[in-house]
PDB file of N, CA and C in Angstrom:
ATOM      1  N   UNK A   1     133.746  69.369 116.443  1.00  0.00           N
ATOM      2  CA  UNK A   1     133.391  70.689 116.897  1.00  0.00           C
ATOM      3  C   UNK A   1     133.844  70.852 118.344  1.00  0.00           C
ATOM      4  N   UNK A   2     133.718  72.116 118.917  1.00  0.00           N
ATOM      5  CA  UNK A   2     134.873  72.624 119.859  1.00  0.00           C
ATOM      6  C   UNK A   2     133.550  72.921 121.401  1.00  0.00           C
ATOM      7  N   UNK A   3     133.190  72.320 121.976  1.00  0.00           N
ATOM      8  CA  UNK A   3     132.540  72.493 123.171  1.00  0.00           C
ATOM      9  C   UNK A   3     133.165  72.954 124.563  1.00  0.00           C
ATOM     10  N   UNK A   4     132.025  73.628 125.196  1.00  0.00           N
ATOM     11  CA  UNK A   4     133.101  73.890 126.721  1.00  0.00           C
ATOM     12  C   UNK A   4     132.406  73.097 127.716  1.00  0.00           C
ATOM     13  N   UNK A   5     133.045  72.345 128.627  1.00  0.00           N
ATOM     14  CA  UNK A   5     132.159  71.626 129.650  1.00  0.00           C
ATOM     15  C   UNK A   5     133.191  72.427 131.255  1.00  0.00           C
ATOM     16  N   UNK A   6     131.892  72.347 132.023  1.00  0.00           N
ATOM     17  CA  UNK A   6     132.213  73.010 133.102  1.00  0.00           C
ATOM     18  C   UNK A   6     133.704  72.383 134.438  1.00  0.00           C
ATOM     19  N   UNK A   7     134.221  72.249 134.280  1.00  0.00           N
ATOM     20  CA  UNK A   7     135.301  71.648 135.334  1.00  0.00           C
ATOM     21  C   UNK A   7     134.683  71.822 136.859  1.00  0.00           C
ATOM     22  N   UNK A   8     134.308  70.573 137.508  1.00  0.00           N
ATOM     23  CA  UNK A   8     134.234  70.477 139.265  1.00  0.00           C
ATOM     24  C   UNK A   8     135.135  70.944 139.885  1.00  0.00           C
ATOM     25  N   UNK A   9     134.825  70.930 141.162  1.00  0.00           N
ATOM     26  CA  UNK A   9     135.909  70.690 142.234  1.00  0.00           C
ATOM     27  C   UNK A   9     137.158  71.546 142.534  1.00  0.00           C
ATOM     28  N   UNK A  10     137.161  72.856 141.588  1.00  0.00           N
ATOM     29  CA  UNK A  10     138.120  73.414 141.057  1.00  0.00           C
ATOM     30  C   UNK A  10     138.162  74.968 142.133  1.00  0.00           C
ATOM     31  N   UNK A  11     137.090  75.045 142.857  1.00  0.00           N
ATOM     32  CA  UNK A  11     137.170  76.134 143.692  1.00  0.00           C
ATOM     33  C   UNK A  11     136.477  77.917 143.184  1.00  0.00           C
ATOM     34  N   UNK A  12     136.790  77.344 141.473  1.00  0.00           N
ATOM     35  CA  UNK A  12     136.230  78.463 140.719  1.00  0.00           C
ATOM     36  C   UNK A  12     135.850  78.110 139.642  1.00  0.00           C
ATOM     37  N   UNK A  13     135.469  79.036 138.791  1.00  0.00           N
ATOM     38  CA  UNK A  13     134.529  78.963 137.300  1.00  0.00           C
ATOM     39  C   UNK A  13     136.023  78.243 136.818  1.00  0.00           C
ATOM     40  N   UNK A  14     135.845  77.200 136.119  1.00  0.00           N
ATOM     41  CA  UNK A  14     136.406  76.682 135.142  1.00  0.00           C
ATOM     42  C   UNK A  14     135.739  75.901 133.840  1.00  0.00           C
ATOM     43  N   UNK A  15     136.195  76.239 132.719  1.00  0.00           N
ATOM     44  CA  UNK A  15     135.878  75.869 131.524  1.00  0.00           C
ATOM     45  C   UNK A  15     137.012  74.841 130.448  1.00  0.00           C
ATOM     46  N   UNK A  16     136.797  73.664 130.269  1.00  0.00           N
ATOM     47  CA  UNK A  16     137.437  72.822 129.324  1.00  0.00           C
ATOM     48  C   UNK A  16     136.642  72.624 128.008  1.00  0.00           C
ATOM     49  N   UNK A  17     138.127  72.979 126.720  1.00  0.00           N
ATOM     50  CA  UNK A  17     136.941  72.859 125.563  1.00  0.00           C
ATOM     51  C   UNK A  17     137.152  71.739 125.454  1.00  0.00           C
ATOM     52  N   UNK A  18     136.336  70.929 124.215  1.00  0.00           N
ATOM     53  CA  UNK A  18     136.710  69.610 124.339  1.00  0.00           C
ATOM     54  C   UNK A  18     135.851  68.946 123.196  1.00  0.00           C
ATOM     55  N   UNK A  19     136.295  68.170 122.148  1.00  0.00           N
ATOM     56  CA  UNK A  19     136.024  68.157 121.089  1.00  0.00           C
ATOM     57  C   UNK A  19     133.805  66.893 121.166  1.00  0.00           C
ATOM     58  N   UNK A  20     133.636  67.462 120.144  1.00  0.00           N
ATOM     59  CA  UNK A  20     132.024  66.486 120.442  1.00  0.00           C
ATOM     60  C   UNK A  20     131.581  66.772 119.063  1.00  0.00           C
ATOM     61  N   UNK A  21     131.017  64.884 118.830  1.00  0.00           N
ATOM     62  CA  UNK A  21     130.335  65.561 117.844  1.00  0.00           C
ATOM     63  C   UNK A  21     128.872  65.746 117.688  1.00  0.00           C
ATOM     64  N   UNK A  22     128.620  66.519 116.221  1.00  0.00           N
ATOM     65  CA  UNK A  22     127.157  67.221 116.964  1.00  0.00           C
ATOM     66  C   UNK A  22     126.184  66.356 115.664  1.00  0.00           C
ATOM     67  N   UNK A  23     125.186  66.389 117.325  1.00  0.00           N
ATOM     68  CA  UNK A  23     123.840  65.253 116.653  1.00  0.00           C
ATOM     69  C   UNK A  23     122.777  66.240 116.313  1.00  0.00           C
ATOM     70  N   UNK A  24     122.444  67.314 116.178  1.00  0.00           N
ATOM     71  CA  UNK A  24     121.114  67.873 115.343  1.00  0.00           C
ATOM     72  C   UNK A  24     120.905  68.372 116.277  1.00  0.00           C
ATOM     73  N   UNK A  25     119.719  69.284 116.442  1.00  0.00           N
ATOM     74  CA  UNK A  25     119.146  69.795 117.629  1.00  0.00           C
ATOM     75  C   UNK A  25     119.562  70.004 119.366  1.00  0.00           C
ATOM     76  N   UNK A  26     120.485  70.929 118.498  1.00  0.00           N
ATOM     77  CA  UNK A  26     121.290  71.299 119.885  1.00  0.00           C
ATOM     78  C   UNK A  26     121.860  69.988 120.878  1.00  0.00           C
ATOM     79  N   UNK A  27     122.218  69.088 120.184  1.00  0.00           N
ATOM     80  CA  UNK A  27     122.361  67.974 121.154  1.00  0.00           C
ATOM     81  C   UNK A  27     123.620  67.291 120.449  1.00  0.00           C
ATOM     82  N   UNK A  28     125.139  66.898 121.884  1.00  0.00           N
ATOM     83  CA  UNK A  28     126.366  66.616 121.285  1.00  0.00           C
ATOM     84  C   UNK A  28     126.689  65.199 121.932  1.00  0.00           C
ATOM     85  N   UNK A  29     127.998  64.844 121.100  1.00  0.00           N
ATOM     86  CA  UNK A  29     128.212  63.468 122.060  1.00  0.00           C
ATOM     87  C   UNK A  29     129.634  64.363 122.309  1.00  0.00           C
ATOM     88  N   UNK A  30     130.121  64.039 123.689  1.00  0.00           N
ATOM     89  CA  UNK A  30     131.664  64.229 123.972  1.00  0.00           C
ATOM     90  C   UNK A  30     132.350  63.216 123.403  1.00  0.00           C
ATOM     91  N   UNK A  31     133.362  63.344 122.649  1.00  0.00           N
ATOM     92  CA  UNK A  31     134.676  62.552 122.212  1.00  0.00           C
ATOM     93  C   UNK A  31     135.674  62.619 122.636  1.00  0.00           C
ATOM     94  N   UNK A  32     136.116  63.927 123.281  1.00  0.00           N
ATOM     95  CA  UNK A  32     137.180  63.932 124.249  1.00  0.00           C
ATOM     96  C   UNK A  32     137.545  63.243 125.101  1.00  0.00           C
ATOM     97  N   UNK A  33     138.767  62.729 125.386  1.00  0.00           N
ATOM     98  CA  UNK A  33     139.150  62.012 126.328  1.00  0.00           C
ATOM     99  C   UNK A  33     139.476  62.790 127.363  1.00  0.00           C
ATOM    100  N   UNK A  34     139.087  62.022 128.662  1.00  0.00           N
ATOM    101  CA  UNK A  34     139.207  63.130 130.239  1.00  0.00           C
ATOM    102  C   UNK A  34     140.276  62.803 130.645  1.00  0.00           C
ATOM    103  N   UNK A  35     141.163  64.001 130.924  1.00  0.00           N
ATOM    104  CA  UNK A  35     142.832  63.730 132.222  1.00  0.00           C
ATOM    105  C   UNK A  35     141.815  63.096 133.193  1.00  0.00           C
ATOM    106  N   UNK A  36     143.647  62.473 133.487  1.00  0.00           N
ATOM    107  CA  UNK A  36     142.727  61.456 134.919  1.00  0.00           C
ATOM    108  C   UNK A  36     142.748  62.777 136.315  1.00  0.00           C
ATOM    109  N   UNK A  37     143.557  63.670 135.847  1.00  0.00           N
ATOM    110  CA  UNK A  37     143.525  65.130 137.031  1.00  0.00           C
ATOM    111  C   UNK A  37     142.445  65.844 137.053  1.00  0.00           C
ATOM    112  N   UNK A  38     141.601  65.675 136.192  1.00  0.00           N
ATOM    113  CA  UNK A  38     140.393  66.418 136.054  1.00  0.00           C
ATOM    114  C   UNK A  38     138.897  65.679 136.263  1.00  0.00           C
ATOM    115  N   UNK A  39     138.294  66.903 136.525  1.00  0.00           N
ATOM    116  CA  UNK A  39     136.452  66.227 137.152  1.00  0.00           C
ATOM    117  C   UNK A  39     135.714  67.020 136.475  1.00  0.00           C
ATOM    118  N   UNK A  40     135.406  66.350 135.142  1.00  0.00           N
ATOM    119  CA  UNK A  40     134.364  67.157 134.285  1.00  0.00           C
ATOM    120  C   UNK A  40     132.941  67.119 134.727  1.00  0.00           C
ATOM    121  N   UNK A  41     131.618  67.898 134.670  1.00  0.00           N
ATOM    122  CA  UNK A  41     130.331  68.363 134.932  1.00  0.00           C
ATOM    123  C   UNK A  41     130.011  66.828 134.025  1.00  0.00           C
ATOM    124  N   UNK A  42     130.289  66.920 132.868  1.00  0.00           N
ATOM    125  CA  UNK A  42     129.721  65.346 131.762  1.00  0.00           C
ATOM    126  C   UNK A  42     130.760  64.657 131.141  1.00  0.00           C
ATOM    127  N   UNK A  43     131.134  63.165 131.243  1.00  0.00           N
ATOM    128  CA  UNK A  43     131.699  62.362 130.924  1.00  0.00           C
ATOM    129  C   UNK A  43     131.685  61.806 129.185  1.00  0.00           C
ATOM    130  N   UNK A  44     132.992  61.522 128.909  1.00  0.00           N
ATOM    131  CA  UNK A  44     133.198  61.097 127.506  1.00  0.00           C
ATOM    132  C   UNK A  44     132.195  60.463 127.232  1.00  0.00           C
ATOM    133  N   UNK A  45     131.588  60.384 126.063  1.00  0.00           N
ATOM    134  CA  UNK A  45     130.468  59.752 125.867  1.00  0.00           C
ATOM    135  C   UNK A  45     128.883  60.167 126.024  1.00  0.00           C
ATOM    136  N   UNK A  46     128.965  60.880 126.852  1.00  0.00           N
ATOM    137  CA  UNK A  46     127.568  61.560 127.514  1.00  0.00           C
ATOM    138  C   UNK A  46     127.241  62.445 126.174  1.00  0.00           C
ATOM    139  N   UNK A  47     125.952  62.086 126.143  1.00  0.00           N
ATOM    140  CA  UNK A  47     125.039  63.163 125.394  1.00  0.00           C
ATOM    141  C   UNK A  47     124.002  63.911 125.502  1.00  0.00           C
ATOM    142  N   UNK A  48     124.934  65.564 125.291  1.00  0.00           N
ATOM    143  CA  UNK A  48     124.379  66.555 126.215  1.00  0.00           C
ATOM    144  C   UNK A  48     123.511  67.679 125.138  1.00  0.00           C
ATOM    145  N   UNK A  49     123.492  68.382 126.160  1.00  0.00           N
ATOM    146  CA  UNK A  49     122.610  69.691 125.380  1.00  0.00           C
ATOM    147  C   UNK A  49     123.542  71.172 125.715  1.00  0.00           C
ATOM    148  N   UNK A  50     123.625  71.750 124.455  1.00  0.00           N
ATOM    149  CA  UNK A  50     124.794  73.106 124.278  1.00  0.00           C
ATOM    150  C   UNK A  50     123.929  74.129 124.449  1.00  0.00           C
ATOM    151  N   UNK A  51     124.271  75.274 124.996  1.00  0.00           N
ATOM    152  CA  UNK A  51     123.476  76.219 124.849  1.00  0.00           C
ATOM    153  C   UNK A  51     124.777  77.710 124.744  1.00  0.00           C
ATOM    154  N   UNK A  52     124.693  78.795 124.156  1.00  0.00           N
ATOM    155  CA  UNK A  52     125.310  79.670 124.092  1.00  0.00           C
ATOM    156  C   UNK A  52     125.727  80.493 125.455  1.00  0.00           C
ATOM    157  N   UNK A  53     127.249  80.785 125.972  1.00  0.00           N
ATOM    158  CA  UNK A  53     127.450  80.984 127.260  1.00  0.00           C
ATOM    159  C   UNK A  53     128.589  82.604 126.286  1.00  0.00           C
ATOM    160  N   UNK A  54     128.413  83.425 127.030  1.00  0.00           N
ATOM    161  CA  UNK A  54     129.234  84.945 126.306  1.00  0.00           C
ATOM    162  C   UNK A  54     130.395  84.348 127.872  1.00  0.00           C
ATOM    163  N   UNK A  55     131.746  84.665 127.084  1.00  0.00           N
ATOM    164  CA  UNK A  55     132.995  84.737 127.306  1.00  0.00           C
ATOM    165  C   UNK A  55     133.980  85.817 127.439  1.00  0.00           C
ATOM    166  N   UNK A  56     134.656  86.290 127.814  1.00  0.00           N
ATOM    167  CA  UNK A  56     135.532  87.395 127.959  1.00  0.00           C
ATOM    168  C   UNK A  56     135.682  87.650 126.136  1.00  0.00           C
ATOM    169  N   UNK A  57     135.981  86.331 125.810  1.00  0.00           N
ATOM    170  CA  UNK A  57     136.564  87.040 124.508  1.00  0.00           C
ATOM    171  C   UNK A  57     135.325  86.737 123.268  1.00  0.00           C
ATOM    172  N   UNK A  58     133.978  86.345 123.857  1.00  0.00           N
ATOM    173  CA  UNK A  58     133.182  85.969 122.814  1.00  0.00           C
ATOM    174  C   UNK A  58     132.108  85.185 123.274  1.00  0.00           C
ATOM    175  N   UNK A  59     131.203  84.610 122.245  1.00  0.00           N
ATOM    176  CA  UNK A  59     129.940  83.689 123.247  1.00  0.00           C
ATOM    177  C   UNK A  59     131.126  81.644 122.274  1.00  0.00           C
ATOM    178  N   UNK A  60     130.664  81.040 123.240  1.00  0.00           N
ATOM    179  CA  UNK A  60     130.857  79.340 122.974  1.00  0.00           C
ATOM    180  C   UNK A  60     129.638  78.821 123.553  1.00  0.00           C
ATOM    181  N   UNK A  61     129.758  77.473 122.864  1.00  0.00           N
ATOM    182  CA  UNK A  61     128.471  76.572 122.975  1.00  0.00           C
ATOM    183  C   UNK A  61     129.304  75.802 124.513  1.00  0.00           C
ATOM    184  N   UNK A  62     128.293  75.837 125.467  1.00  0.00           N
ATOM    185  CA  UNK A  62     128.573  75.017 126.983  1.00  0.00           C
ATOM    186  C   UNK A  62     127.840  74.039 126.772  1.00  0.00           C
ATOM    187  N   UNK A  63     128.259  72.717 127.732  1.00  0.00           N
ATOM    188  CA  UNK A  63     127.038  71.624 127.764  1.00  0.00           C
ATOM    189  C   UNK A  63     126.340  72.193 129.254  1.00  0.00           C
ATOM    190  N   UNK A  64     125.246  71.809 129.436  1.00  0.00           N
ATOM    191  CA  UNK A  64     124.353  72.238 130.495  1.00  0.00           C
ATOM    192  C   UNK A  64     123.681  71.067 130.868  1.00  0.00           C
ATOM    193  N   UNK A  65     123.472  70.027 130.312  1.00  0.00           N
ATOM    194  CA  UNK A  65     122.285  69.208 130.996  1.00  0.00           C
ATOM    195  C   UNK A  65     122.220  68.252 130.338  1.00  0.00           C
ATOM    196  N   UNK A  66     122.523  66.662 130.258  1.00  0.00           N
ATOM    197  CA  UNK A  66     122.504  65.456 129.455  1.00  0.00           C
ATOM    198  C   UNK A  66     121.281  65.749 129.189  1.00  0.00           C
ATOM    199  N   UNK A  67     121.458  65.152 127.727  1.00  0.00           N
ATOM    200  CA  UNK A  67     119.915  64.861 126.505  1.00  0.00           C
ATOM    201  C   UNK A  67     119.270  64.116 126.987  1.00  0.00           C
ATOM    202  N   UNK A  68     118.387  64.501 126.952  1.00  0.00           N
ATOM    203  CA  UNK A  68     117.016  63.146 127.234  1.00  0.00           C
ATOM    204  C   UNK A  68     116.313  62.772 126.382  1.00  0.00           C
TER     205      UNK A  68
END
């Protein structure tokens, strides 16, 4: 499944989708592998929590906050 995680350091809103798979209750693992040019908000592996973010062209699931 197709997630967006927030891009750092970037000066502005940036969004990377990035593949994860999904554990039940709103809660994903990232599988994507990270460019070494890039500074993602949550790291491959991390398991986060999605919540619905509206987009120019639609709403996508964002990660917001590692699972606890």
């Amino acid at each position: 499944m197709t997630i967006y995680i927030e891009l750092v350091n970037e000066g502005t809103n940036c969004w990377r989708p990035v593949e994860a798979k999904g554990l039940g209750e709103g809660r994903f693992q990232i599988v994507s592998s990270q460019p070494d040019d890039e500074d993602w908000q949550f790291k491959p592996g991390d398991i986060i929590e999605c919540r619905k973010k509206q987009f120019q062209d639609g709403f996508c699931l964002v990660a917001y906050k590692l699972a606890s």
